[in-house]
C-alpha atoms as a PDB file:
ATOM      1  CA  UNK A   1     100.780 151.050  63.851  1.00  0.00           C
ATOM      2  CA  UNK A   2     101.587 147.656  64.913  1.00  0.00           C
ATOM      3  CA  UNK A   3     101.931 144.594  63.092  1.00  0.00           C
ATOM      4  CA  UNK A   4     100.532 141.265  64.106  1.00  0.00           C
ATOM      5  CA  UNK A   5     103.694 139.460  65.012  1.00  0.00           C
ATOM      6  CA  UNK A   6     103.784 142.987  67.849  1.00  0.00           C
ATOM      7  CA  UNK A   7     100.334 142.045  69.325  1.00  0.00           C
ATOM      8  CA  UNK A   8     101.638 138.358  69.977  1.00  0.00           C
ATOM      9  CA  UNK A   9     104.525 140.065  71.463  1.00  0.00           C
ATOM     10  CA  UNK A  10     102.763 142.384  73.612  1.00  0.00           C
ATOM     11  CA  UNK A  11      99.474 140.251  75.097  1.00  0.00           C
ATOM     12  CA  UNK A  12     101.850 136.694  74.926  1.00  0.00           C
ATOM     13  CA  UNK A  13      99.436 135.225  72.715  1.00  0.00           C
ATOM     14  CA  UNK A  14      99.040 133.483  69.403  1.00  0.00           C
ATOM     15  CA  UNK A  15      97.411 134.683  66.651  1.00  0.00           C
ATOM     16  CA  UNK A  16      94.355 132.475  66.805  1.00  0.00           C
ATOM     17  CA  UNK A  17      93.949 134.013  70.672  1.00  0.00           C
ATOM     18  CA  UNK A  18      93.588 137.537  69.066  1.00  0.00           C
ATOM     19  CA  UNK A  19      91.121 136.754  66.862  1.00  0.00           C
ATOM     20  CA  UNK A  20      88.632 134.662  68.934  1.00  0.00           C
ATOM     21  CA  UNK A  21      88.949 138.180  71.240  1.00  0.00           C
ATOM     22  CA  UNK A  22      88.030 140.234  68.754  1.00  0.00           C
ATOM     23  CA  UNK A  23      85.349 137.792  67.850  1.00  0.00           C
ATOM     24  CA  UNK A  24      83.706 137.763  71.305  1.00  0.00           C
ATOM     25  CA  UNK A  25      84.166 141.371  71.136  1.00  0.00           C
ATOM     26  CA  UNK A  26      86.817 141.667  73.748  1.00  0.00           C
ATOM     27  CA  UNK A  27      90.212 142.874  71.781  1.00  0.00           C
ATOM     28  CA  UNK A  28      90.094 145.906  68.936  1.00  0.00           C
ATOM     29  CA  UNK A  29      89.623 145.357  65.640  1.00  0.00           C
ATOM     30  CA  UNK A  30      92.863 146.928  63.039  1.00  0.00           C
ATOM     31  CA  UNK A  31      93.007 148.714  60.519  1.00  0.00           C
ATOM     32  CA  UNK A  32      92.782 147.223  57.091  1.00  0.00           C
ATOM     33  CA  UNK A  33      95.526 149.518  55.005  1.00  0.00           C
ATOM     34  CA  UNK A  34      95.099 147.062  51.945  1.00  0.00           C
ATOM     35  CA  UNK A  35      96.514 144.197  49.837  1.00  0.00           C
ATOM     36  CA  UNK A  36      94.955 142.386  53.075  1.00  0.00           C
ATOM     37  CA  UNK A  37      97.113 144.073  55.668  1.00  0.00           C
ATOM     38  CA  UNK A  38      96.004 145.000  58.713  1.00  0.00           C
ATOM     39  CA  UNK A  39      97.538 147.320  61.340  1.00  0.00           C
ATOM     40  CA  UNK A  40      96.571 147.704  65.605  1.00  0.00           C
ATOM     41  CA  UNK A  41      96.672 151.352  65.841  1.00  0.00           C
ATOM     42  CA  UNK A  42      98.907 152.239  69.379  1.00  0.00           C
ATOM     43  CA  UNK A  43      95.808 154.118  70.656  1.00  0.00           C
ATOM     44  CA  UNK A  44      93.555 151.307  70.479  1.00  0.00           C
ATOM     45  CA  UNK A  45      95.518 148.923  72.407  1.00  0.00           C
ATOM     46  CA  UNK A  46      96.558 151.719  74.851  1.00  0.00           C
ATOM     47  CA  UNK A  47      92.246 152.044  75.640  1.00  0.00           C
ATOM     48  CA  UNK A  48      92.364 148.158  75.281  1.00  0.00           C
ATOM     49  CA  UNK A  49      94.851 147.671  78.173  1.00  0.00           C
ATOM     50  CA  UNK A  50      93.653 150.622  80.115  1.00  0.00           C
ATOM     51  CA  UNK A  51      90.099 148.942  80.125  1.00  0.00           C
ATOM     52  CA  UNK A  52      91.371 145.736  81.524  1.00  0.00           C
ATOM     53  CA  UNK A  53      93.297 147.969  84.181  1.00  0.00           C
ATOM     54  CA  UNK A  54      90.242 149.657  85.167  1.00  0.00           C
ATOM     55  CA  UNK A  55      88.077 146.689  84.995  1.00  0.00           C
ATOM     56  CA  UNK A  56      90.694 144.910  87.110  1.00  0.00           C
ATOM     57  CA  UNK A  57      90.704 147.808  89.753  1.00  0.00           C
ATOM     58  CA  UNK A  58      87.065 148.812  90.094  1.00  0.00           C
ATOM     59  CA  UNK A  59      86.253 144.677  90.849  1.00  0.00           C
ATOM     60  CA  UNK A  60      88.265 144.772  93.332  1.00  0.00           C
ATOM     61  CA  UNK A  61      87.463 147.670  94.857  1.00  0.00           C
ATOM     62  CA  UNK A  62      84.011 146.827  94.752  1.00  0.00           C
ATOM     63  CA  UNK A  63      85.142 142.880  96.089  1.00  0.00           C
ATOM     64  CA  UNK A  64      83.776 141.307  93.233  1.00  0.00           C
ATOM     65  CA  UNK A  65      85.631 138.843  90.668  1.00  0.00           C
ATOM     66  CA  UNK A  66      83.700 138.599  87.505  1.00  0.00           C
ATOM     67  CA  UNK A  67      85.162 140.508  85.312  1.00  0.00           C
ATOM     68  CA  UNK A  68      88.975 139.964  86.748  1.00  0.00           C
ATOM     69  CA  UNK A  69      88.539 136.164  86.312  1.00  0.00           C
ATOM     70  CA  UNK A  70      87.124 136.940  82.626  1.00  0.00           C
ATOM     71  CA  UNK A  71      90.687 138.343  81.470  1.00  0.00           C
ATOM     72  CA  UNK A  72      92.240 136.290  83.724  1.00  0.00           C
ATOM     73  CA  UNK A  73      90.546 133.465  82.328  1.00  0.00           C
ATOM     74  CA  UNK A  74      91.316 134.163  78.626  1.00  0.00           C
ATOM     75  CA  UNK A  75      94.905 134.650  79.253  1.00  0.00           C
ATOM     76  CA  UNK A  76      94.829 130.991  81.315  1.00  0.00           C
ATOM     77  CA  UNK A  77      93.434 129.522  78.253  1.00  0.00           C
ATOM     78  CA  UNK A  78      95.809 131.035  76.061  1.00  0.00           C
ATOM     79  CA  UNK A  79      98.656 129.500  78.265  1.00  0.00           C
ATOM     80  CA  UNK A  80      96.797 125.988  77.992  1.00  0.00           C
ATOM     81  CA  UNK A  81      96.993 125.991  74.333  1.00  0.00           C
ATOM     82  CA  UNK A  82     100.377 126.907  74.223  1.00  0.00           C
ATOM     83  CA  UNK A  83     101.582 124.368  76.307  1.00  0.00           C
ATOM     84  CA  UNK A  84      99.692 121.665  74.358  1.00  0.00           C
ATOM     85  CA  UNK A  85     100.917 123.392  70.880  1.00  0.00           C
ATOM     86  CA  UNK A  86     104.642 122.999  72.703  1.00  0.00           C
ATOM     87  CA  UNK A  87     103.831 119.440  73.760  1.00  0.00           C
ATOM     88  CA  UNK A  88     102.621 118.274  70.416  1.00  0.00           C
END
């Protein structure tokens, strides 16, 4: 089980970023193992990253870009607001 601080680690985004994906229904949810702590089981983010991969792969097999420029796109955004939270 991974803690939070290990998801910002592994995507290379803040916490606000993982959040506002699991909002829009893009990211899974954790596990809530009490006192308010939460937990991203391995196997979740495993699917999670294998999704993207496929995603990734069957757009451009089949030449299109909508879903590749989705990620794509989130991860652009993330690096946006971390250069203006660097900036500040």
């Amino acid at each position: 089980m991974l803690k939070i601080r290990d998801v910002l680690v592994r995507y290379g985004v803040t916490k606000p970023t993982i959040y506002r994906w699991m909002k829009e229904g893009l990211f899974p949810a954790p596990v809530k193992i009490g006192g308010g702590t939460v937990r991203w089981l391995e196997a979740d983010l495993e699917a999670f990253d294998q999704t993207v991969r496929e995603s990734q792969g069957q757009c451009k097999a089949q030449n299109c870009s909508e879903v590749y420029i989705d990620f794509n796109q989130l991860f652009k955004e993330n690096e946006k607001s971390m250069l203006d939270n660097v900036m500040m």
